[in-house]
Protein backbone atom coordinates (compact mmCIF):
# COMPACT_ATOMS: atom_id res chain seq x y z
CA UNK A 1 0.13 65.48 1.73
CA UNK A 2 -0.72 65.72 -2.38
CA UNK A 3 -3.41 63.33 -3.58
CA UNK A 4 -0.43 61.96 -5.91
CA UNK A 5 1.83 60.63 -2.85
CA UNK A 6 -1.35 58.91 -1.26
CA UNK A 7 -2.22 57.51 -4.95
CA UNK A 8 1.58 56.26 -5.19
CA UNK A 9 2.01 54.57 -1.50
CA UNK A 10 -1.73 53.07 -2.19
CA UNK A 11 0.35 51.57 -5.48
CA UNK A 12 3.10 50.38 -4.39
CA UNK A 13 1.11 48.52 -1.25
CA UNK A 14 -1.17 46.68 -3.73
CA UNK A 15 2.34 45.96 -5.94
CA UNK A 16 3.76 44.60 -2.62
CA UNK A 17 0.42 42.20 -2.02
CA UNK A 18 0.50 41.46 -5.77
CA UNK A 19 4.03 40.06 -5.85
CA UNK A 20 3.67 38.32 -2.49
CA UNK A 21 0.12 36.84 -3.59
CA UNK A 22 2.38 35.47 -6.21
CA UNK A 23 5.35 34.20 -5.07
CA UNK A 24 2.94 32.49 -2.31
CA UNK A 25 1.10 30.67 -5.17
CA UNK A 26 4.26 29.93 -6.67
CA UNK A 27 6.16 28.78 -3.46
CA UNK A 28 2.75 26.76 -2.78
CA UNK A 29 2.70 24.83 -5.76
CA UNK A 30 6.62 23.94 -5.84
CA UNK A 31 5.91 22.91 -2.18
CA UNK A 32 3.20 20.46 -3.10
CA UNK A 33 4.64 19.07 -5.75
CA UNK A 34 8.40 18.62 -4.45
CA UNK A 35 6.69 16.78 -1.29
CA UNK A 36 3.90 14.62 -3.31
CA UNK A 37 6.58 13.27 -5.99
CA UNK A 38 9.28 12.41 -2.55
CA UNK A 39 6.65 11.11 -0.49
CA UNK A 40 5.19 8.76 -3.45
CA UNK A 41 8.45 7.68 -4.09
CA UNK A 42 9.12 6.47 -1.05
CA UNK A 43 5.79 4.94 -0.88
CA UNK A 44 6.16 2.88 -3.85
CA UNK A 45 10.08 1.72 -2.82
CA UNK A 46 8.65 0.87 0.89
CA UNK A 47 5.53 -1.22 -0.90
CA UNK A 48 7.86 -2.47 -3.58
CA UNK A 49 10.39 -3.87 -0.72
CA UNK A 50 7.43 -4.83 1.51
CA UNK A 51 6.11 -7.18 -1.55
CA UNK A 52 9.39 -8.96 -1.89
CA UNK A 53 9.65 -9.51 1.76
CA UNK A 54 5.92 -11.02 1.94
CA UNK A 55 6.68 -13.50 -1.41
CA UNK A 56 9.70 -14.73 0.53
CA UNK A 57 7.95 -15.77 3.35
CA UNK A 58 4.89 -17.20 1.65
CA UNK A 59 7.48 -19.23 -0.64
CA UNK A 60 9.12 -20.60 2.70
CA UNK A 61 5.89 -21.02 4.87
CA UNK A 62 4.56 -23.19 1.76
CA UNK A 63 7.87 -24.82 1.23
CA UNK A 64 7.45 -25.85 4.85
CA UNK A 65 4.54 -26.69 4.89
CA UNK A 66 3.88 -28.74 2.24
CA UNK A 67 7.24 -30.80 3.56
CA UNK A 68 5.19 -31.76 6.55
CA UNK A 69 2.67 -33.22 4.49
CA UNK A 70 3.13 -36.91 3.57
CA UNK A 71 1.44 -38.01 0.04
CA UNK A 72 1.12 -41.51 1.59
CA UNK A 73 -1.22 -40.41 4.40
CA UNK A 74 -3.07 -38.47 1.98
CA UNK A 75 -3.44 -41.41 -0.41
CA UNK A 76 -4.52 -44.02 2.36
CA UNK A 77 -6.81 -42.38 3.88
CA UNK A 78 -7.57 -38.61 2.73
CA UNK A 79 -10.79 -37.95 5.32
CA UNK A 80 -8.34 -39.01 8.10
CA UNK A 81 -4.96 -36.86 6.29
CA UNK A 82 -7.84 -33.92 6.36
CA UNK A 83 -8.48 -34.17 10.01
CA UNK A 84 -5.09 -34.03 10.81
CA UNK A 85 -4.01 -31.53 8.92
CA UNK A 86 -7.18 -29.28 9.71
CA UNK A 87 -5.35 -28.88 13.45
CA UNK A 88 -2.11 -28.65 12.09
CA UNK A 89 -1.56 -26.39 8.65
CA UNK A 90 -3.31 -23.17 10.41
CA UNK A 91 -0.67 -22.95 12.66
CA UNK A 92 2.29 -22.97 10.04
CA UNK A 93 0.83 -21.14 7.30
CA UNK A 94 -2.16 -18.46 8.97
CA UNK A 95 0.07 -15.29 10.20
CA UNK A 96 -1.57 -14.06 13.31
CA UNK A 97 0.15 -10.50 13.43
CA UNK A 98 -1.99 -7.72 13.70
CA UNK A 99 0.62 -5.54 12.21
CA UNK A 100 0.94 -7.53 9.19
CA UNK A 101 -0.87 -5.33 6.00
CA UNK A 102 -2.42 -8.64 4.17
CA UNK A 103 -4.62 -11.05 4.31
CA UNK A 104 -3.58 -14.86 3.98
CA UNK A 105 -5.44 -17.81 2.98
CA UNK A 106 -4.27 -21.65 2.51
CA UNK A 107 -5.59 -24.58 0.90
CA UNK A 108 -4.44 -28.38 0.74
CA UNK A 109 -6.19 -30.12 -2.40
CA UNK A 110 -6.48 -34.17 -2.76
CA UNK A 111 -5.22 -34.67 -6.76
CA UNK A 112 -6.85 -37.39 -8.18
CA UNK A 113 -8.08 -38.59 -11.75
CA UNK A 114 -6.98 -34.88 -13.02
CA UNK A 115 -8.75 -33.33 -10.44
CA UNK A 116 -8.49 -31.30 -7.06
CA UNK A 117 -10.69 -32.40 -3.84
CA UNK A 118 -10.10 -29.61 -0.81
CA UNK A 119 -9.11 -31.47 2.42
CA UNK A 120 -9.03 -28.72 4.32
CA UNK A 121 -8.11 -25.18 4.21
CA UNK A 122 -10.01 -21.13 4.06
CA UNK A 123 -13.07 -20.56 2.35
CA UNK A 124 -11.78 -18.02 0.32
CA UNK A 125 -11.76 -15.97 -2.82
CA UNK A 126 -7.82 -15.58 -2.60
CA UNK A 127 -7.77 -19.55 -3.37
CA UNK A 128 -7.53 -20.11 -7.18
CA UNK A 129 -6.43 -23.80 -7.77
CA UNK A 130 -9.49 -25.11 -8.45
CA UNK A 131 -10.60 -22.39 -10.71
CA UNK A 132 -7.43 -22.95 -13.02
CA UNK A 133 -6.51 -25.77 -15.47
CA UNK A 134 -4.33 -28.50 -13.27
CA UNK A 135 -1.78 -28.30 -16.61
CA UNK A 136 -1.01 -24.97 -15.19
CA UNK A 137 0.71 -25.69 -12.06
CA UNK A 138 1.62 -29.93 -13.14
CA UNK A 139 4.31 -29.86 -15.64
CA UNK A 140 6.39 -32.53 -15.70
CA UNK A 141 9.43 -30.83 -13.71
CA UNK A 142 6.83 -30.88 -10.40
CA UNK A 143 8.20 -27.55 -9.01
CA UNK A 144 6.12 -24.80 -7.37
CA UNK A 145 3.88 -22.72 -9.41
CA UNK A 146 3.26 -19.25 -8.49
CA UNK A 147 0.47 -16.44 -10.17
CA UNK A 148 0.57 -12.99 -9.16
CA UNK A 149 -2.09 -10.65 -10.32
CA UNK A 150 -1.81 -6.77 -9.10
CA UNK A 151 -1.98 -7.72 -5.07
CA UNK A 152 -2.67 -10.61 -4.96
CA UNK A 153 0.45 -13.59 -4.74
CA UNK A 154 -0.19 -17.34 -5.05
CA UNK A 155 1.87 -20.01 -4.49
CA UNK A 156 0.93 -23.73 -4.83
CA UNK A 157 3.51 -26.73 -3.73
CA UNK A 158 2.66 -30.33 -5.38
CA UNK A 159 2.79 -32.80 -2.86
CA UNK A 160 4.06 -36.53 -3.63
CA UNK A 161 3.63 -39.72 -2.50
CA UNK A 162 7.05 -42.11 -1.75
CA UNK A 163 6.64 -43.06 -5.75
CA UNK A 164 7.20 -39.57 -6.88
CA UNK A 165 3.91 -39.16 -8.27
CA UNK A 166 1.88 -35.89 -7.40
CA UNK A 167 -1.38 -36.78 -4.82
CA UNK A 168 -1.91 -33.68 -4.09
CA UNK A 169 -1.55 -29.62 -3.42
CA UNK A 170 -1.08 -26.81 -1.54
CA UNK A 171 -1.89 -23.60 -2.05
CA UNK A 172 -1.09 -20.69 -0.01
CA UNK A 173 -2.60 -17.07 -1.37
CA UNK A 174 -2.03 -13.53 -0.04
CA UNK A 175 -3.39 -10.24 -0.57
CA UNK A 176 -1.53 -7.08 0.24
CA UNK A 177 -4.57 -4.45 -0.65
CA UNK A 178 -4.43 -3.43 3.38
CA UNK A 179 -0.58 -2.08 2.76
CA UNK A 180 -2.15 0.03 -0.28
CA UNK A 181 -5.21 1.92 1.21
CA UNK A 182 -2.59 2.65 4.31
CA UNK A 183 -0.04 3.93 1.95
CA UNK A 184 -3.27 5.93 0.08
CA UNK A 185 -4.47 7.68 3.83
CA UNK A 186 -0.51 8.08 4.65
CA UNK A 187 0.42 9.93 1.45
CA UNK A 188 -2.61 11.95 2.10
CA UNK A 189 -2.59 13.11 5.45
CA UNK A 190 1.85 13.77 4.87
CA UNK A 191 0.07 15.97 2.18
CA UNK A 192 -2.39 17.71 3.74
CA UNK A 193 -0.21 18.76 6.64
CA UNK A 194 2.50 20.26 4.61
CA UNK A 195 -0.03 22.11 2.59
CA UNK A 196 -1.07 23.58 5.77
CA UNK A 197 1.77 24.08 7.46
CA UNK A 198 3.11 26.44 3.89
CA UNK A 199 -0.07 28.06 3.70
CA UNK A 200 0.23 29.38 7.43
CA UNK A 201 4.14 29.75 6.93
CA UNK A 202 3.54 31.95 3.88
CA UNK A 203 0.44 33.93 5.52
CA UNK A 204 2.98 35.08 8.18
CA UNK A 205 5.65 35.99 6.03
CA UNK A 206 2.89 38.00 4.10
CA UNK A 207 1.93 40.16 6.72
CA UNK A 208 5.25 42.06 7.26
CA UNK A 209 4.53 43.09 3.43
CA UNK A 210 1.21 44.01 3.78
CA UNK A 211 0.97 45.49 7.47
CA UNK A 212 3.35 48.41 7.09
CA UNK A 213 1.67 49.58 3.73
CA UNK A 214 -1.74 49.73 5.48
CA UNK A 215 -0.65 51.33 8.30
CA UNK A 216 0.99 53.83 6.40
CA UNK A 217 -1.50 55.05 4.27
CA UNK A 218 -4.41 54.44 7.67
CA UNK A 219 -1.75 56.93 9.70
CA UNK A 220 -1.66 59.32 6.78
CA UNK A 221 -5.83 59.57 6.31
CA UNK A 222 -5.93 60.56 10.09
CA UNK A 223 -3.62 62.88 9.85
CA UNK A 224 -5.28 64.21 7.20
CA UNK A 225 -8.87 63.94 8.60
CA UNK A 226 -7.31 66.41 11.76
CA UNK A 227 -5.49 68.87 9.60
């Protein structure tokens, strides 16, 4: 066979790998993309939803909570209120779940004299109360306060006394970082396996591309070689 033929198939063979090199690239980046911006979105809406769902409940386990807690006990006798209440609070407001993604911390504060005394509660950096001005969280409507930083929620209940005047507070914190550094190794490993799983994908559709064209011009040189 003429040098020109061999020269020509030995073209077209590298166009064929050139175009499929290519489209892999291309079909590789469309992939990745397509499947990050889907699986982040459904990230974010499953952390957005998750978020409302845990705010609920801390606003109702507080709300509870702080019902069960009588201002007059509190006021009588506080060191005896925070014995009591040390047995009793952990089981209403401490979720025990080991497949709940945050971390929960409580606090009931003695008010007095324009300042907060714990009674009992976590020893905790989720706890804030005493590191923010009491004007914050006692207005003169004595409703809940809440504070919610990037994943962190608080929630503080005043407590009163048969008078209507506030004796003290509880605070009930929660941090929902744990939900986040799953959702980071999720999105990830979703990630990495579809990258994989294209890049093998394409590899095999390659070779029916790039197998014949070898072969050919392999089958050619030997027959070649024995002429």
């Amino acid at each position: 066979m003429p040098a020109s033929d061999n020269s020509n198939t030995a073209s077209n063979a590298a166009g064929n790998v050139a175009k499929v090199v290519f489209l892999s690239l291309f079909a590789l980046v469309l992939v990745v993309v397509s499947v990050s911006f889907a699986v982040h979105h459904m990230r974010v809406g499953f952390e957005r939803e998750y978020q409302k769902t845990l705010i609920t409940r801390i606003k109702t386990d507080a709300g509870n909570a702080a019902s069960a807690v009588s201002g007059e006990e509190i006021k009588a006798d506080s060191s005896r209120a925070a014995q009591k209440y040390s047995s009793v609070l952990p089981y209403m407001l401490m979720d025990t779940n080991e497949n709940d993604y945050s971390t929960q911390a409580f606090g009931l504060y003695e008010y007095n004299n324009g300042s907060l005394n714990m009674l009992t509660g976590n020893d905790s950096d989720l706890l804030i109360a005493m590191k923010i001005p009491v004007s914050e969280w006692l207005t003169s409507e004595i409703v809940p306060y809440e504070q919610k930083e990037d994943d962190v929620y608080h929630y503080m209940v005043p407590v009163k006394d048969q008078e209507g005047k506030v004796v003290a507070l509880l605070e009930l914190s929660s941090q929902y970082r744990p939900i986040d550094e799953m959702g980071d190794k999720l999105e990830g490993k979703i990630l990495s396996t579809v990258i994989l799983a294209v890049i093998v994908a394409l590899g095999v559709f390659a070779l029916q591309y790039i197998i014949p064209p070898i072969i050919r011009i392999v089958s050619k040189k030997n027959s070649e070689a024995v002429l």
